[in-house]
PDB file of N, CA and C in Angstrom:
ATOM      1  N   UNK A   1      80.995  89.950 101.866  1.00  0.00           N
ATOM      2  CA  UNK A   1      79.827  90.806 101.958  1.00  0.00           C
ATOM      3  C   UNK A   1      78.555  90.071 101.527  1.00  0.00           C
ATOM      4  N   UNK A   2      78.670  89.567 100.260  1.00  0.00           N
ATOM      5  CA  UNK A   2      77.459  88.607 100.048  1.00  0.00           C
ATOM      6  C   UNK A   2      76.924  87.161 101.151  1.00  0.00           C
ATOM      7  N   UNK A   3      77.769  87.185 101.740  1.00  0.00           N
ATOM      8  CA  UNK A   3      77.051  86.038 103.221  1.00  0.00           C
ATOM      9  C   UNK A   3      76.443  86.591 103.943  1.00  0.00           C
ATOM     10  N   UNK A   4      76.860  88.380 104.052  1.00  0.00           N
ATOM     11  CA  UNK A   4      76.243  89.000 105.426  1.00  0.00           C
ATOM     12  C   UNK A   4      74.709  89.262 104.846  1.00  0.00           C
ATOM     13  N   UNK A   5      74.919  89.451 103.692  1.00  0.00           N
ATOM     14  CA  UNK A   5      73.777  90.617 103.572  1.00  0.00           C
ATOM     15  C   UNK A   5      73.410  90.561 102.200  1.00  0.00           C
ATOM     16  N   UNK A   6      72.708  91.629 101.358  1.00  0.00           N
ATOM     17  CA  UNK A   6      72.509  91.919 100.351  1.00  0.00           C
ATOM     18  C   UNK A   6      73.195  92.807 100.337  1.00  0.00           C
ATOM     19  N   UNK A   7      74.031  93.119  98.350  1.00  0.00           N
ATOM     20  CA  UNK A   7      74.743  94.254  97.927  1.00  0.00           C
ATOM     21  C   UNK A   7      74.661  94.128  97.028  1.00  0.00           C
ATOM     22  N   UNK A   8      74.736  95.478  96.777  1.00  0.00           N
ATOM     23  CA  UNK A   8      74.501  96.138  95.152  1.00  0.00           C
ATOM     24  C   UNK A   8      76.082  96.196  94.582  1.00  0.00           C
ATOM     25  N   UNK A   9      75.882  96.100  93.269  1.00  0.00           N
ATOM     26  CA  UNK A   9      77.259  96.755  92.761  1.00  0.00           C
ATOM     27  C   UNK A   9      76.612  96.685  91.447  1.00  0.00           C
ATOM     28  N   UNK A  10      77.635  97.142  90.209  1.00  0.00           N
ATOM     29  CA  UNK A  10      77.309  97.424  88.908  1.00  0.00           C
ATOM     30  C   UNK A  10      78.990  96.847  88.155  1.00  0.00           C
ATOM     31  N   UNK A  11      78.707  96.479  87.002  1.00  0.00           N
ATOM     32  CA  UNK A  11      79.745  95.963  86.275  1.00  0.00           C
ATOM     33  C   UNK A  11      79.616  96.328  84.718  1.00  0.00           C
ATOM     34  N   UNK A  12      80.404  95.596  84.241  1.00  0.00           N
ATOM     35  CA  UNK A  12      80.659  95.607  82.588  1.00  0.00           C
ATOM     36  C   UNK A  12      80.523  94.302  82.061  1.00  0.00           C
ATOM     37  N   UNK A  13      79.457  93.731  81.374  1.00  0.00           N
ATOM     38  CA  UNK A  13      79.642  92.515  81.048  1.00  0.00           C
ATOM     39  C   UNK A  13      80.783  92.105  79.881  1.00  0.00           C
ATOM     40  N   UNK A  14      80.774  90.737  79.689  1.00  0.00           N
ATOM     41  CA  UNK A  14      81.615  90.645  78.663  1.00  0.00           C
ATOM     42  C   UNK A  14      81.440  91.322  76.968  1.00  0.00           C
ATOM     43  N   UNK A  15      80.033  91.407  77.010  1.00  0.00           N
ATOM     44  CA  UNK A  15      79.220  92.199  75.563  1.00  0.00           C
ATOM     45  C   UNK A  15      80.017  93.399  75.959  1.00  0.00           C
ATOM     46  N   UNK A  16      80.419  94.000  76.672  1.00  0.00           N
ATOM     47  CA  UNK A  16      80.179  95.497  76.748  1.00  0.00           C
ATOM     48  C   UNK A  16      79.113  96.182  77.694  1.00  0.00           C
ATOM     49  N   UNK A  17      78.278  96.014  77.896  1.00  0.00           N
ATOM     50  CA  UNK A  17      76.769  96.350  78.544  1.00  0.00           C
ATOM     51  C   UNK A  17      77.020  96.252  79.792  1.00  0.00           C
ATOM     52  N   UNK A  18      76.472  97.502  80.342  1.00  0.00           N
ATOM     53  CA  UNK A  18      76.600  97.941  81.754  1.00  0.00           C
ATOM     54  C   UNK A  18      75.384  97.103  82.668  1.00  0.00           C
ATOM     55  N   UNK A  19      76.062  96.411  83.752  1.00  0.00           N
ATOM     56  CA  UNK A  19      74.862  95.441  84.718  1.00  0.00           C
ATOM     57  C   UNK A  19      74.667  96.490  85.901  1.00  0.00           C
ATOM     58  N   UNK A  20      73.443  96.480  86.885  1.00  0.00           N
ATOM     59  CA  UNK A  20      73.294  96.862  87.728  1.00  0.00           C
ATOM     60  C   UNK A  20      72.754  94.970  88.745  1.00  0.00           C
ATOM     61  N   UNK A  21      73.420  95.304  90.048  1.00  0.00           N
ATOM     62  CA  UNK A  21      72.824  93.828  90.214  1.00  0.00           C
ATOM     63  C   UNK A  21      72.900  94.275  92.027  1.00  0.00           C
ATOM     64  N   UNK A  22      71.817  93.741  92.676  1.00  0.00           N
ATOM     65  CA  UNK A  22      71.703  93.669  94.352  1.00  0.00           C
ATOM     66  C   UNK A  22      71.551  92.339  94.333  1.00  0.00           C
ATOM     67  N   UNK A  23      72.307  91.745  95.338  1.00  0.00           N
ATOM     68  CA  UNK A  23      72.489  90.282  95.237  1.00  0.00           C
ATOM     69  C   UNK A  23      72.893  89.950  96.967  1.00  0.00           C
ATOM     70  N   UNK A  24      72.902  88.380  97.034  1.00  0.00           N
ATOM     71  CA  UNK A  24      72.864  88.138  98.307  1.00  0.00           C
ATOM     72  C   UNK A  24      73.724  86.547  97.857  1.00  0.00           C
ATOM     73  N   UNK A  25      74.689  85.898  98.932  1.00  0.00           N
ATOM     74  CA  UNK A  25      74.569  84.458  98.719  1.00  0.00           C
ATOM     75  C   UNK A  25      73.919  84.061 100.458  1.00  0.00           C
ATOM     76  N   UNK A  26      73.306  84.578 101.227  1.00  0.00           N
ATOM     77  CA  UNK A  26      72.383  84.725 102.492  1.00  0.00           C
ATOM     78  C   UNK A  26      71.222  84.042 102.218  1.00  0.00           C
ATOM     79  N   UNK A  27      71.021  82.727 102.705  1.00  0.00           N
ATOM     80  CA  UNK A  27      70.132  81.867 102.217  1.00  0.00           C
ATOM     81  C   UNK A  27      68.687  82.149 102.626  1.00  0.00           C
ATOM     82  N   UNK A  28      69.143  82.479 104.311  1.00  0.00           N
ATOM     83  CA  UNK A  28      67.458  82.997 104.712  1.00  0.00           C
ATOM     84  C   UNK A  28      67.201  84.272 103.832  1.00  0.00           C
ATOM     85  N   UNK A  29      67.931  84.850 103.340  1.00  0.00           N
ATOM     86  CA  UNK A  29      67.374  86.221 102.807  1.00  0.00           C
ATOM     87  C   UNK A  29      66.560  86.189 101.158  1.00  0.00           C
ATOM     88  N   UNK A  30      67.017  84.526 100.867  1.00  0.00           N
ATOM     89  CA  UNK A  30      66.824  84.203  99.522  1.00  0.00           C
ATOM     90  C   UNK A  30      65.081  83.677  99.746  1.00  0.00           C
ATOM     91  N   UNK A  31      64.614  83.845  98.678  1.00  0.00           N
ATOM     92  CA  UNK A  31      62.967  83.160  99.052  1.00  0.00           C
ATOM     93  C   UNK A  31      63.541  81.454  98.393  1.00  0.00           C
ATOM     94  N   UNK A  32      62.479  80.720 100.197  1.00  0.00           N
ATOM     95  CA  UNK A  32      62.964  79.558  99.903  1.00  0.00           C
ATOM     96  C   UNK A  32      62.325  78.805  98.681  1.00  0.00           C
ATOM     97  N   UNK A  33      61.539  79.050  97.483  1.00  0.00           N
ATOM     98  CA  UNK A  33      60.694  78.452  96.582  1.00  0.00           C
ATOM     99  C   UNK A  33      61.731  78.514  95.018  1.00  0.00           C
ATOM    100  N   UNK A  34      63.313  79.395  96.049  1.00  0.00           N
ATOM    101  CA  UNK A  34      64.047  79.170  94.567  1.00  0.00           C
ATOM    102  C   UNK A  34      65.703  79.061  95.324  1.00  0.00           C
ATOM    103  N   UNK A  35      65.190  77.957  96.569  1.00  0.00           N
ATOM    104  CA  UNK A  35      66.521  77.536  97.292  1.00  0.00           C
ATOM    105  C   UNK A  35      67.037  76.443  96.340  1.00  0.00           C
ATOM    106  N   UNK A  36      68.412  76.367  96.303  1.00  0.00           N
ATOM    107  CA  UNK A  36      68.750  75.027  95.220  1.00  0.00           C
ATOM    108  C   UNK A  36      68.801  74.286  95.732  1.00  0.00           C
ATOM    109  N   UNK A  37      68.325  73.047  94.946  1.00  0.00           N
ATOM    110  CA  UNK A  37      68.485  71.495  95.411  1.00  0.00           C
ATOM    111  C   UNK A  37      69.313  70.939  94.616  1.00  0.00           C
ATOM    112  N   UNK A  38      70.088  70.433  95.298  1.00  0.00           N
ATOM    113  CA  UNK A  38      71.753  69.469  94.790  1.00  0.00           C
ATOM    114  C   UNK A  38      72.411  70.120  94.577  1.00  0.00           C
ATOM    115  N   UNK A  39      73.632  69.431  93.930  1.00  0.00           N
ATOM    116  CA  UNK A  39      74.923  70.228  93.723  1.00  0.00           C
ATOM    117  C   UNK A  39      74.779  71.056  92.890  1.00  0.00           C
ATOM    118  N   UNK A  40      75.563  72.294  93.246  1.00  0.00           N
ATOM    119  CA  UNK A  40      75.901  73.162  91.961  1.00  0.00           C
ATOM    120  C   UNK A  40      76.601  72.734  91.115  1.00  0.00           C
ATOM    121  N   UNK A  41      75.816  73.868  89.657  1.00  0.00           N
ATOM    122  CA  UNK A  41      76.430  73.444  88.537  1.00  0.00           C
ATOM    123  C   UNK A  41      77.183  74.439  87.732  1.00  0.00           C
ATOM    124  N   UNK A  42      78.610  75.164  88.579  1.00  0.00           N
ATOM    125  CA  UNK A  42      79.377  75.758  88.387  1.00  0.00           C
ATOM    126  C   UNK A  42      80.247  75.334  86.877  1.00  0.00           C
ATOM    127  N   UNK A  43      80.164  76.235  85.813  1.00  0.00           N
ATOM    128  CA  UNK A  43      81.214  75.815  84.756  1.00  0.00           C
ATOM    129  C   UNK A  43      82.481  76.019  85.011  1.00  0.00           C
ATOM    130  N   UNK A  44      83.001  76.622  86.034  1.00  0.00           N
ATOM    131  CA  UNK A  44      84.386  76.707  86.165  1.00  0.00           C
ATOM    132  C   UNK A  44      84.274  77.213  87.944  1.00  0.00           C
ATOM    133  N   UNK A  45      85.542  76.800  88.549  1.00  0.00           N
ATOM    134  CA  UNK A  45      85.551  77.379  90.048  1.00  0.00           C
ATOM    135  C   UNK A  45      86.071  78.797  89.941  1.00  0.00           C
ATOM    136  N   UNK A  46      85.901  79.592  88.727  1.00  0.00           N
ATOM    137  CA  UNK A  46      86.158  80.962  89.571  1.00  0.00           C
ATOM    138  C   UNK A  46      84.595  81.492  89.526  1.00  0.00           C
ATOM    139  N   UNK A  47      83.730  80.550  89.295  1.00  0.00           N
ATOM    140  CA  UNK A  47      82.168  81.384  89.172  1.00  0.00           C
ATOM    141  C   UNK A  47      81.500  81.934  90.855  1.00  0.00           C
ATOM    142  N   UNK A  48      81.070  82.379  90.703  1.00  0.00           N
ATOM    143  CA  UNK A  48      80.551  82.946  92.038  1.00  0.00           C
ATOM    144  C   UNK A  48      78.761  82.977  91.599  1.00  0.00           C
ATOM    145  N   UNK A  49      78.230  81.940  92.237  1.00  0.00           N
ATOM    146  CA  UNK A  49      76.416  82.295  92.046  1.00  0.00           C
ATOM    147  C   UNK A  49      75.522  83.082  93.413  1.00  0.00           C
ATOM    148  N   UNK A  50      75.224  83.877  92.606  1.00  0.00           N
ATOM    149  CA  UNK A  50      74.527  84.769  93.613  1.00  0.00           C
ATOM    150  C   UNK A  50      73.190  84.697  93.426  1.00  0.00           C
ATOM    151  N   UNK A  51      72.190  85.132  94.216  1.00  0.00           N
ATOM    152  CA  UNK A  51      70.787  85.147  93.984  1.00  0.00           C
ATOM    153  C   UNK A  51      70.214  86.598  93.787  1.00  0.00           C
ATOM    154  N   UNK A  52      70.250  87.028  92.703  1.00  0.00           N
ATOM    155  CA  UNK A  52      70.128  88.330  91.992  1.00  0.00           C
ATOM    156  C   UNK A  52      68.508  89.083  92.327  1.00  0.00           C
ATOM    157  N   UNK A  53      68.102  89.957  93.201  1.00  0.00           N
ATOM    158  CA  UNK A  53      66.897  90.319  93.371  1.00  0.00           C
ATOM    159  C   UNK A  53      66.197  91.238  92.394  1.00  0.00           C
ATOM    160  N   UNK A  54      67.036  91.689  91.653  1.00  0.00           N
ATOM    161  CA  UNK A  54      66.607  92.518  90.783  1.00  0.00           C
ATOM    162  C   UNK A  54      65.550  91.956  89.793  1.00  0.00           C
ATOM    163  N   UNK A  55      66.091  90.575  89.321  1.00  0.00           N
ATOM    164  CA  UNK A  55      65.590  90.075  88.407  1.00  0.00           C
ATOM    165  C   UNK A  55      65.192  88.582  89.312  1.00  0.00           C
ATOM    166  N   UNK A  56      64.829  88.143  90.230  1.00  0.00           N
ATOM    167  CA  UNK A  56      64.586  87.004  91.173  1.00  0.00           C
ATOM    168  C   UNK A  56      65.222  85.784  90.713  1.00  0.00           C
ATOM    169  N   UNK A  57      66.034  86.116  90.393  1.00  0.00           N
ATOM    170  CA  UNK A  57      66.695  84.836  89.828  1.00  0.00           C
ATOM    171  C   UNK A  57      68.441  84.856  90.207  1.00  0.00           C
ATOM    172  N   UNK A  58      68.619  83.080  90.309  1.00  0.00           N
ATOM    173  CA  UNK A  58      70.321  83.239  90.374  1.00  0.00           C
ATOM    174  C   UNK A  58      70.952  83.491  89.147  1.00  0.00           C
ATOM    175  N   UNK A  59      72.460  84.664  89.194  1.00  0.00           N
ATOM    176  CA  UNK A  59      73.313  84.536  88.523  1.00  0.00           C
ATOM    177  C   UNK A  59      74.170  84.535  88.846  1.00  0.00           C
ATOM    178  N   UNK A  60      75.037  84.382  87.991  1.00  0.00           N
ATOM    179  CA  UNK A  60      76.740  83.790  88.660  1.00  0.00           C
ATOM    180  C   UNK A  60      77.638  84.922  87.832  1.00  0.00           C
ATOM    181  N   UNK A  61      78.425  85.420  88.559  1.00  0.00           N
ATOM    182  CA  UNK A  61      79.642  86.461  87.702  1.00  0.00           C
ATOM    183  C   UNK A  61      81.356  85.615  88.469  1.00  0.00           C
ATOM    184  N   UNK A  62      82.111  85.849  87.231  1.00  0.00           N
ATOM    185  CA  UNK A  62      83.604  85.501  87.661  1.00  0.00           C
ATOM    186  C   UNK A  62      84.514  86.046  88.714  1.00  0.00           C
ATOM    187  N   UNK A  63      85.170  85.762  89.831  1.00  0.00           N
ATOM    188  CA  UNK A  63      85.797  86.262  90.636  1.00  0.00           C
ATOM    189  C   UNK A  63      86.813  87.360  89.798  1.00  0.00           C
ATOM    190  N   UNK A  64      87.477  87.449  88.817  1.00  0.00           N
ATOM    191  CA  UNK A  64      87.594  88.241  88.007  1.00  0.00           C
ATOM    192  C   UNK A  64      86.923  89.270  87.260  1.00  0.00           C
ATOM    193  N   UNK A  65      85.701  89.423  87.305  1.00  0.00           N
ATOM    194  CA  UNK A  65      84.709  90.922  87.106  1.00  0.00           C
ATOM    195  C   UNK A  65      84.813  91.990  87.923  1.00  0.00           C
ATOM    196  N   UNK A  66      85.188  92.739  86.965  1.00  0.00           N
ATOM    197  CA  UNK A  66      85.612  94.569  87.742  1.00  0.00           C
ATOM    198  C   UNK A  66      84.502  94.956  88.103  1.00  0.00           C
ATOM    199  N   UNK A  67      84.168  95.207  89.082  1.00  0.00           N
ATOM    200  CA  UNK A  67      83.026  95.782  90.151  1.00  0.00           C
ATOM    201  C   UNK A  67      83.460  97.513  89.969  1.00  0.00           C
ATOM    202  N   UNK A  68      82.520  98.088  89.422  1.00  0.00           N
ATOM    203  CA  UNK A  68      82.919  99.385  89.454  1.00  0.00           C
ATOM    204  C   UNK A  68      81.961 100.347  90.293  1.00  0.00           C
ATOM    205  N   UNK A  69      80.978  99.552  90.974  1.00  0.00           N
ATOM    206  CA  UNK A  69      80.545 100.343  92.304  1.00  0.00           C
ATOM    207  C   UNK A  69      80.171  99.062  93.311  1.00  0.00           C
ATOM    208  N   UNK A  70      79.962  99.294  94.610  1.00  0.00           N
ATOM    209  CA  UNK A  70      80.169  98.347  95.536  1.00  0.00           C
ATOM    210  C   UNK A  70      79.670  99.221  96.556  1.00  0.00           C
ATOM    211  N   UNK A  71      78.441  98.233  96.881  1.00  0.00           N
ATOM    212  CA  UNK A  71      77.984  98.690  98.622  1.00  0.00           C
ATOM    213  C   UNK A  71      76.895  97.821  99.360  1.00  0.00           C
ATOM    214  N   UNK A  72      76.497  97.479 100.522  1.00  0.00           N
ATOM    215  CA  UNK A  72      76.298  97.004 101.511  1.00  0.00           C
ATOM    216  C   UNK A  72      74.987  98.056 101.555  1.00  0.00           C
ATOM    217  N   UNK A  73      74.021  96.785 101.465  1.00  0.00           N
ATOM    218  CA  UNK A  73      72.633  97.368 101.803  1.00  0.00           C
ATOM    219  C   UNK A  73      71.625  97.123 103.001  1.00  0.00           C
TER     220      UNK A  73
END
């Protein structure tokens, strides 16, 4: 879903604290003035970096984070 498009979902971080996040990994959809240059710098391969619009910035959550809402915007 994150290649097609932008999507929202909401989680539980590891603190406890509830995230709300609309995110994209859709490059044209990303503004190109915060496209990455070079390799990523993933701390582990289950990270997933997304480009978070909420807050214009990339973040990365674990392929293991319980998504407790999910949708296609």
């Amino acid at each position: 879903m994150l290649k097609r498009g932008w999507v929202s979902f909401s989680f539980v971080k590891k603190d406890g604290s509830y995230r709300y996040m609309e995110a994209t990994t859709k490059m044209d959809l990303i503004p190109e003035e915060v496209h990455p240059i070079g390799a990523s710098k993933k701390k582990n391969s289950n990270q997933i970096c997304v480009y978070d619009r909420t807050v214009g910035e990339w973040r990365s959550i674990t392929e293991s984070t319980d998504i407790l809402e999910l949708k296609e915007l």
